[in-house]
N, C-alpha and C. Protein backbone atom coordinates (compact mmCIF):
# COMPACT_ATOMS: atom_id res chain seq x y z
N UNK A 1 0.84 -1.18 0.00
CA UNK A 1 0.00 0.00 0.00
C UNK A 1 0.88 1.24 0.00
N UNK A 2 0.83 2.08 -0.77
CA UNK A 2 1.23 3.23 -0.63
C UNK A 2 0.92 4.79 0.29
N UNK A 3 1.52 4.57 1.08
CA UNK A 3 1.56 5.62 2.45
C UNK A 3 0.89 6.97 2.01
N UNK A 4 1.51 6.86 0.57
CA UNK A 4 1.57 8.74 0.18
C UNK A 4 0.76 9.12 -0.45
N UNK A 5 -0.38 8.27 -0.65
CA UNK A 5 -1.96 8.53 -1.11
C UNK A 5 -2.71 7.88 -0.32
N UNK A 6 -3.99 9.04 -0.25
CA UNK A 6 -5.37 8.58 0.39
C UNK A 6 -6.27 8.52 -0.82
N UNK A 7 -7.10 7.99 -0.32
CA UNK A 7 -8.14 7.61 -1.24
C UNK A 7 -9.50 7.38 -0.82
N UNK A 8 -10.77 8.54 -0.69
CA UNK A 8 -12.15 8.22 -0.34
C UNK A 8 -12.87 8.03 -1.63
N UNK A 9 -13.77 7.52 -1.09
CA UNK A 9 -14.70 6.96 -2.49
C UNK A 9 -16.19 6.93 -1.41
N UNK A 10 -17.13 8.03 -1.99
CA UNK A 10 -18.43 8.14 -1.22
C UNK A 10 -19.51 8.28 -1.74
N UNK A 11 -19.99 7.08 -1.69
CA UNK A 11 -21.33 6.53 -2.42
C UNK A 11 -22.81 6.94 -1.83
N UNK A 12 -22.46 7.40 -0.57
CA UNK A 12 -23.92 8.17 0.32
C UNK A 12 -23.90 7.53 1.24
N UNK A 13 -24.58 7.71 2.20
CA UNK A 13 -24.93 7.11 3.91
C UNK A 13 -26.48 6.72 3.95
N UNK A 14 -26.22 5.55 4.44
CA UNK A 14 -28.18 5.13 5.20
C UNK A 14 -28.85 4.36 3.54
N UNK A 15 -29.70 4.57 3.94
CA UNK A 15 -30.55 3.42 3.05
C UNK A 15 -30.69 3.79 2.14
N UNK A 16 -30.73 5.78 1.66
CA UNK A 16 -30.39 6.52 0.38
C UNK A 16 -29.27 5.85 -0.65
N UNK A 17 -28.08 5.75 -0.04
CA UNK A 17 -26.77 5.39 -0.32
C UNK A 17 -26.58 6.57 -1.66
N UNK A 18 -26.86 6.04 -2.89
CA UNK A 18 -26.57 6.93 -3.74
C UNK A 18 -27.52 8.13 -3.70
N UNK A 19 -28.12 7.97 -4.03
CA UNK A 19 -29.47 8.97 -3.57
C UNK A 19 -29.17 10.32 -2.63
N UNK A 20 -28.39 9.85 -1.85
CA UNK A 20 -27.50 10.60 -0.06
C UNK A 20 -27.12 12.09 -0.67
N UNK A 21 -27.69 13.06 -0.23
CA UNK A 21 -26.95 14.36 -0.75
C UNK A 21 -26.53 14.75 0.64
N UNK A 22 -24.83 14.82 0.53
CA UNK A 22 -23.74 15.04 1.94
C UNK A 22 -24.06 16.51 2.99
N UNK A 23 -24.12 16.07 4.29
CA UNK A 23 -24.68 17.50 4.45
C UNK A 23 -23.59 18.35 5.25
N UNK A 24 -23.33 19.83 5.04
CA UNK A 24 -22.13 20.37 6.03
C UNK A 24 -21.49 19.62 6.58
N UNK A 25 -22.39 19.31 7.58
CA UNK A 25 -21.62 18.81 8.91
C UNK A 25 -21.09 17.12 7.86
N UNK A 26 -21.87 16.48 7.38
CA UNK A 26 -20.81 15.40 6.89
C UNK A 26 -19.73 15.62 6.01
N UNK A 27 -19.40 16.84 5.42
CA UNK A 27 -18.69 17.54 4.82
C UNK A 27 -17.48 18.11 5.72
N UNK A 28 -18.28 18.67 6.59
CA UNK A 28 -16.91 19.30 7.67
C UNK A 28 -16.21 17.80 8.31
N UNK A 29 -17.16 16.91 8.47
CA UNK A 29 -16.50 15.58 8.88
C UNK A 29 -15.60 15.16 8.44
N UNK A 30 -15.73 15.00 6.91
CA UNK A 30 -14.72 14.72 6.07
C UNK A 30 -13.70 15.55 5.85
N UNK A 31 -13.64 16.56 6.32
CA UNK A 31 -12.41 17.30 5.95
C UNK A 31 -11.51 17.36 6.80
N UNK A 32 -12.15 16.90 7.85
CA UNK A 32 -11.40 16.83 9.50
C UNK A 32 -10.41 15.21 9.44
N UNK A 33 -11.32 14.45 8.77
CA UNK A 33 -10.80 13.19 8.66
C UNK A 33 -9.24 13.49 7.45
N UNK A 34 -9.86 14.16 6.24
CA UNK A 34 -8.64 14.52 5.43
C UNK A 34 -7.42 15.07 5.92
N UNK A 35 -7.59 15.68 6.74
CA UNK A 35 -6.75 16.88 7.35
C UNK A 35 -5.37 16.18 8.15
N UNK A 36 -6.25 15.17 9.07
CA UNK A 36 -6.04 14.04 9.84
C UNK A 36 -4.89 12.91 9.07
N UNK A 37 -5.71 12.43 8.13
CA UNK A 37 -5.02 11.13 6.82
C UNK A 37 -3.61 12.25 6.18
N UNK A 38 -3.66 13.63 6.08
CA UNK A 38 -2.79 14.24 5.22
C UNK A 38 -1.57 14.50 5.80
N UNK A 39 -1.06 14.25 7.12
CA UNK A 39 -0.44 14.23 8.52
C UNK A 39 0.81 13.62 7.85
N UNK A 40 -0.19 12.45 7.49
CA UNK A 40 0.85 11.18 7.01
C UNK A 40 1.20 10.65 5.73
N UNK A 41 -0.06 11.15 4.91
CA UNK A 41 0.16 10.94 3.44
C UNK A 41 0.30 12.07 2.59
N UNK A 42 1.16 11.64 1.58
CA UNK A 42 1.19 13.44 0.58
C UNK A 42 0.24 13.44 -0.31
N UNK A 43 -0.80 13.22 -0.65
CA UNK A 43 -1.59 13.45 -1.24
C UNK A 43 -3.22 12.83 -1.19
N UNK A 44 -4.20 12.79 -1.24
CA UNK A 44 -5.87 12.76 -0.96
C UNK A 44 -6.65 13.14 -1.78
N UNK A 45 -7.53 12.18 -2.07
CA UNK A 45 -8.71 11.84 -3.36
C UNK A 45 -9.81 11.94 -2.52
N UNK A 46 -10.66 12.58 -3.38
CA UNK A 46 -12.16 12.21 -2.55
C UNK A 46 -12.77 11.99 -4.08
N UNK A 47 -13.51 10.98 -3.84
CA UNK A 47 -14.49 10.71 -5.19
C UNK A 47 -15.79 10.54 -4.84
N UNK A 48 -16.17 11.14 -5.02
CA UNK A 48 -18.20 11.23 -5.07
C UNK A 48 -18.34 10.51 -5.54
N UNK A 49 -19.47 9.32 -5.61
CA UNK A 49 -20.24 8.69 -6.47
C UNK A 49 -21.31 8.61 -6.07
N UNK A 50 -22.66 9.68 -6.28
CA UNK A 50 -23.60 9.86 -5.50
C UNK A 50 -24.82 10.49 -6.50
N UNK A 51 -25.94 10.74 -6.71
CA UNK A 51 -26.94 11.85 -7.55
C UNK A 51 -25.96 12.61 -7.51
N UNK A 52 -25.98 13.24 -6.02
CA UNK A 52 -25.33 15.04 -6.36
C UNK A 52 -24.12 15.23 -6.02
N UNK A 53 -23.54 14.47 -6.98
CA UNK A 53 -21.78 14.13 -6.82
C UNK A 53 -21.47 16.13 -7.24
N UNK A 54 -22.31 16.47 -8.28
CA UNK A 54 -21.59 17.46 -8.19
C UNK A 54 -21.48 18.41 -7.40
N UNK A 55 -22.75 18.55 -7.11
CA UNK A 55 -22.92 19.84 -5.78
C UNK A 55 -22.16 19.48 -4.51
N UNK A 56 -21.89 18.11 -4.29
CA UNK A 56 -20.93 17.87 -2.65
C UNK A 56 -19.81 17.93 -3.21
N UNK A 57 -19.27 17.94 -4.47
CA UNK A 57 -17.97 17.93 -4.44
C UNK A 57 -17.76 19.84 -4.87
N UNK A 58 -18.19 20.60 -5.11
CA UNK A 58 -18.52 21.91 -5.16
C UNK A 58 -18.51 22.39 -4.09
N UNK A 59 -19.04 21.58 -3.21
CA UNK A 59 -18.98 22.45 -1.49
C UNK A 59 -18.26 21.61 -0.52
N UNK A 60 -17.59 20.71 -0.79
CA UNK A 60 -16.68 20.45 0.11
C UNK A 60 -15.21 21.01 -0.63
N UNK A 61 -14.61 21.32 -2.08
CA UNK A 61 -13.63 22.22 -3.04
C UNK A 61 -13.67 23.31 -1.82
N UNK A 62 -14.86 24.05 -1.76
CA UNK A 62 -14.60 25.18 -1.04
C UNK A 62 -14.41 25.22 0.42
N UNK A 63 -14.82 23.94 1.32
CA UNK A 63 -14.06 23.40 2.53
C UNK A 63 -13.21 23.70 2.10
N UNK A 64 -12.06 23.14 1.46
CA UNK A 64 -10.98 22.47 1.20
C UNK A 64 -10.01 24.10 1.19
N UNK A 65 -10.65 24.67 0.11
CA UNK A 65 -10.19 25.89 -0.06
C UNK A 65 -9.46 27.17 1.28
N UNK A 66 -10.96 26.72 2.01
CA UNK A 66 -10.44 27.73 3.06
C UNK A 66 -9.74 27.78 4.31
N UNK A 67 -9.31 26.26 4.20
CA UNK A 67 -8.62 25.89 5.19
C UNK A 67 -6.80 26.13 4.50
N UNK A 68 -6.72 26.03 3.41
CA UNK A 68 -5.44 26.01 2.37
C UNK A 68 -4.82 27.70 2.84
């Protein structure tokens, strides 16, 4: 396994699964967890695979952003 990549892959939560549109707070979750994984690895993927892959990955970019 390679140390120096992370890799999420998020298909939705609960019985929605894909359906699941991510909310803040599971958003701020995840970024806390990234933040966390990036300590140790040089680099981190997040891949949506969800309906509204685009809009969570649009608003967690801008998590991402303002912590940078």
């Amino acid at each position: 396994m390679d140390k120096d990549i992370a890799y999420f892959r998020l298909h939705g939560i609960g019985e929605g699964e894909v359906n699941y549109k991510y909310t803040g707070q599971d958003l701020q979750k995840l970024l806390e967890i990234v933040k966390e994984i990036t300590k140790r690895s040089r680099e981190a993927y997040a891949m949506f695979n969800n309906v509204y892959m685009v809009q969570d990955v649009q608003r967690f970019k801008e998590l991402v952003k303002a912590v940078l």
